[in-house]
C-alpha atoms as a PDB file:
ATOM      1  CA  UNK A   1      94.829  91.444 -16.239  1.00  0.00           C
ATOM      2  CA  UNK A   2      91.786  92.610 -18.119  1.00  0.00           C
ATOM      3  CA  UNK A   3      88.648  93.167 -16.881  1.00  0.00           C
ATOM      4  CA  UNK A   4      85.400  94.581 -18.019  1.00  0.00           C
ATOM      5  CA  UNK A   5      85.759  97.868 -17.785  1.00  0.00           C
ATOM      6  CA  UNK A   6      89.307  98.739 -17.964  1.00  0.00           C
ATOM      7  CA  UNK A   7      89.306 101.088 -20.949  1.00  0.00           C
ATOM      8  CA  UNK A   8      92.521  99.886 -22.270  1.00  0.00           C
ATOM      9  CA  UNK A   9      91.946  96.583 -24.791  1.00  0.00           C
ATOM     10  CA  UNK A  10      94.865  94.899 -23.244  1.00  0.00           C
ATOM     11  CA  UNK A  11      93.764  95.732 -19.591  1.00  0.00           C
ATOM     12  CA  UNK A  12      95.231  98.249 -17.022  1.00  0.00           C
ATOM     13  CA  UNK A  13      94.653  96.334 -13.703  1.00  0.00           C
ATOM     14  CA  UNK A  14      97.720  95.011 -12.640  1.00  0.00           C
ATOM     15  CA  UNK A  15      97.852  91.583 -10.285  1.00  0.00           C
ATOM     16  CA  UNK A  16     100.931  90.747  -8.055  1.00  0.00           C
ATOM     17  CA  UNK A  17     101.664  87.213  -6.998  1.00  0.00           C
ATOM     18  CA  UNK A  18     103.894  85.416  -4.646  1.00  0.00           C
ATOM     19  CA  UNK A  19     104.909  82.665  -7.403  1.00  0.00           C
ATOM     20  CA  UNK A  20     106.067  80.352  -4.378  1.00  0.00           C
ATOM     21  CA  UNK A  21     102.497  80.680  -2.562  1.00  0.00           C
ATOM     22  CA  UNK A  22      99.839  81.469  -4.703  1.00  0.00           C
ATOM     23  CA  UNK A  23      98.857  83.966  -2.980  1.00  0.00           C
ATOM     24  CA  UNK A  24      97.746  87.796  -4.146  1.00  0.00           C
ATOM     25  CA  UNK A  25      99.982  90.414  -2.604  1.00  0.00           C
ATOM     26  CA  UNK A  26      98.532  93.180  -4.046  1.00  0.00           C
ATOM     27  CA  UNK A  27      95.735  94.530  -7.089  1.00  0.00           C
ATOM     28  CA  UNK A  28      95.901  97.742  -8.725  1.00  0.00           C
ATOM     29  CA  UNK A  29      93.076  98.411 -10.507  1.00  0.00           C
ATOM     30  CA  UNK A  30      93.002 100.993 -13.948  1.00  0.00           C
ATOM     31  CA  UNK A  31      90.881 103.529 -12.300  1.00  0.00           C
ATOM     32  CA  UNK A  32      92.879 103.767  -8.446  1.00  0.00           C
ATOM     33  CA  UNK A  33      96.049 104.683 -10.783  1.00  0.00           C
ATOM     34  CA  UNK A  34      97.850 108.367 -10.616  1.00  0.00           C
ATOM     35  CA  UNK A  35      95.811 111.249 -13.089  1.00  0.00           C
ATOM     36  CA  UNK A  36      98.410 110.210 -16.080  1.00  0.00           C
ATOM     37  CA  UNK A  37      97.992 106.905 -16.106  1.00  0.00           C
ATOM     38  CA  UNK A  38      94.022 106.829 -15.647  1.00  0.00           C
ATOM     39  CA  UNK A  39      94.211 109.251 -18.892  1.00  0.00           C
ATOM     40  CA  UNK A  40      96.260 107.573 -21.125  1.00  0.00           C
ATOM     41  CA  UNK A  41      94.293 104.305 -20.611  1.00  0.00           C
ATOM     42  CA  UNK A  42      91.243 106.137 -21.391  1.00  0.00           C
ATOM     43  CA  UNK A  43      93.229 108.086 -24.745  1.00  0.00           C
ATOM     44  CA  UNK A  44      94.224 104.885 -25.789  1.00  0.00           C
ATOM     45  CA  UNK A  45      91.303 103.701 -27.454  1.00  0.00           C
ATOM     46  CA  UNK A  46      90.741 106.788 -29.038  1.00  0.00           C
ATOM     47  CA  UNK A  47      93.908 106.576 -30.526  1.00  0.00           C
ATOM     48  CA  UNK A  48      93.776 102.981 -31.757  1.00  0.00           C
ATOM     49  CA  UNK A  49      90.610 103.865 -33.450  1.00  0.00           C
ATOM     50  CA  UNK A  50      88.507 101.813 -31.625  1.00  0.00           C
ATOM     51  CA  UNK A  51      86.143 104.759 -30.205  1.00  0.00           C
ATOM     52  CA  UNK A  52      84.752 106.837 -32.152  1.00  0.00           C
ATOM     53  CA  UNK A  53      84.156 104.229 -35.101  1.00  0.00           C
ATOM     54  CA  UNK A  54      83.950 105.285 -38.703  1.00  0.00           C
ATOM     55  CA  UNK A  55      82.912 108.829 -38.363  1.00  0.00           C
ATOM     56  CA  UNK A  56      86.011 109.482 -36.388  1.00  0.00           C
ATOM     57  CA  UNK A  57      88.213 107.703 -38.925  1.00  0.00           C
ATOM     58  CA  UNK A  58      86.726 109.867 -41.473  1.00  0.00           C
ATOM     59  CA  UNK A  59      87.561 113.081 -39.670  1.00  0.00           C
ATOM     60  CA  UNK A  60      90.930 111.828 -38.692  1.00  0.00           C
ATOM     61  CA  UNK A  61      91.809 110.920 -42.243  1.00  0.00           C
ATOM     62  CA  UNK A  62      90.187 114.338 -43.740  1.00  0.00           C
ATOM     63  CA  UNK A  63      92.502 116.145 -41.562  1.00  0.00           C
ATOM     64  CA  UNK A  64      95.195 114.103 -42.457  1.00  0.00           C
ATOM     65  CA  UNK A  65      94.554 114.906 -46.305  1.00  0.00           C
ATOM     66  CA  UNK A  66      93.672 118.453 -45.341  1.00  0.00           C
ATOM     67  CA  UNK A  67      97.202 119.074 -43.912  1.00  0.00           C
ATOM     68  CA  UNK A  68      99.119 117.248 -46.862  1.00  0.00           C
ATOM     69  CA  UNK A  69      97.245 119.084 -49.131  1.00  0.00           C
ATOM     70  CA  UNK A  70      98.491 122.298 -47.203  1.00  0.00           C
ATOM     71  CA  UNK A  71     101.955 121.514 -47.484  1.00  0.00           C
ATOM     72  CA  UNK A  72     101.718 121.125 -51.019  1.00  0.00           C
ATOM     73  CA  UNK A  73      99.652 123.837 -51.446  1.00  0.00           C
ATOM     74  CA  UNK A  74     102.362 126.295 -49.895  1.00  0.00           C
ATOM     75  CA  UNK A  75     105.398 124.455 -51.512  1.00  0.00           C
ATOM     76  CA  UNK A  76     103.527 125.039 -55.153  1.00  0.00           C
ATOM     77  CA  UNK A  77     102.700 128.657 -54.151  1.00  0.00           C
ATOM     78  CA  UNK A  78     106.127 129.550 -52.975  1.00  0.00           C
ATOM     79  CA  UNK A  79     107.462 128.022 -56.477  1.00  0.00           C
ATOM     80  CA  UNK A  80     105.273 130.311 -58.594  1.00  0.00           C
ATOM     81  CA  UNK A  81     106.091 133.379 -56.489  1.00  0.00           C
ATOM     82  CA  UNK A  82     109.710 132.597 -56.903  1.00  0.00           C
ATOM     83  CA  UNK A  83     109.747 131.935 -60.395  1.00  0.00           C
ATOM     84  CA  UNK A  84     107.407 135.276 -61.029  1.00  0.00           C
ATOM     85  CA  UNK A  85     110.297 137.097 -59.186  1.00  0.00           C
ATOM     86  CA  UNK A  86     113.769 135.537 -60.535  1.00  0.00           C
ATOM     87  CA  UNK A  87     111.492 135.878 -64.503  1.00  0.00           C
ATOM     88  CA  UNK A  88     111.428 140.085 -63.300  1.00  0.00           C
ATOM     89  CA  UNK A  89     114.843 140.222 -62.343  1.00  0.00           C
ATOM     90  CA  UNK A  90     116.042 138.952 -65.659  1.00  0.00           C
ATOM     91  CA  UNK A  91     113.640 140.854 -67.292  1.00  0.00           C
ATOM     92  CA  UNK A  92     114.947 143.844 -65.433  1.00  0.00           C
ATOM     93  CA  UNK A  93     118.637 142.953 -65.658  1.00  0.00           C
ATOM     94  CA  UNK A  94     118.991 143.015 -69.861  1.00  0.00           C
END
């Protein structure tokens, strides 16, 4: 069931039934939950993107690029060391 503030788009408050009678048996609302669940409902958003708008998706995606950009970075600098060093033990090997 969502209501207006459960942090979670698709709602955290959680309605039982009795499907013979009608009747509610019992309501657990988002924020009455243990510590973990109250926190991932309130994560949640953040990681669907839908807090922190643009500027977040900016950040996220520069850090994104920043760590690809890393690993290619190290690849391409272990590939020149190890070429420098097999090109001086031929050289020293003749």
């Amino acid at each position: 069931m969502m209501l207006g503030d459960d942090p979670h788009p698709n709602g955290m408050t959680s309605v039982w039934i009795d499907p013979r009678t009608a009747d509610v048996l019992a309501v657990q609302r988002w924020n009455t939950l243990d510590p973990g669940a109250r926190a991932t409902a309130v994560v949640y958003p953040l990681h669907t993107g839908e807090l922190g708008g643009v500027a977040l998706e900016t950040a996220v995606a520069v850090g994104g690029l920043t760590l690809g950009g890393l690993g290619i970075s190290g690849v391409w600098l272990w590939w020149r060391r190890r070429a420098v060093k097999l090109a001086t033990a031929k050289a020293r090997s003749r």
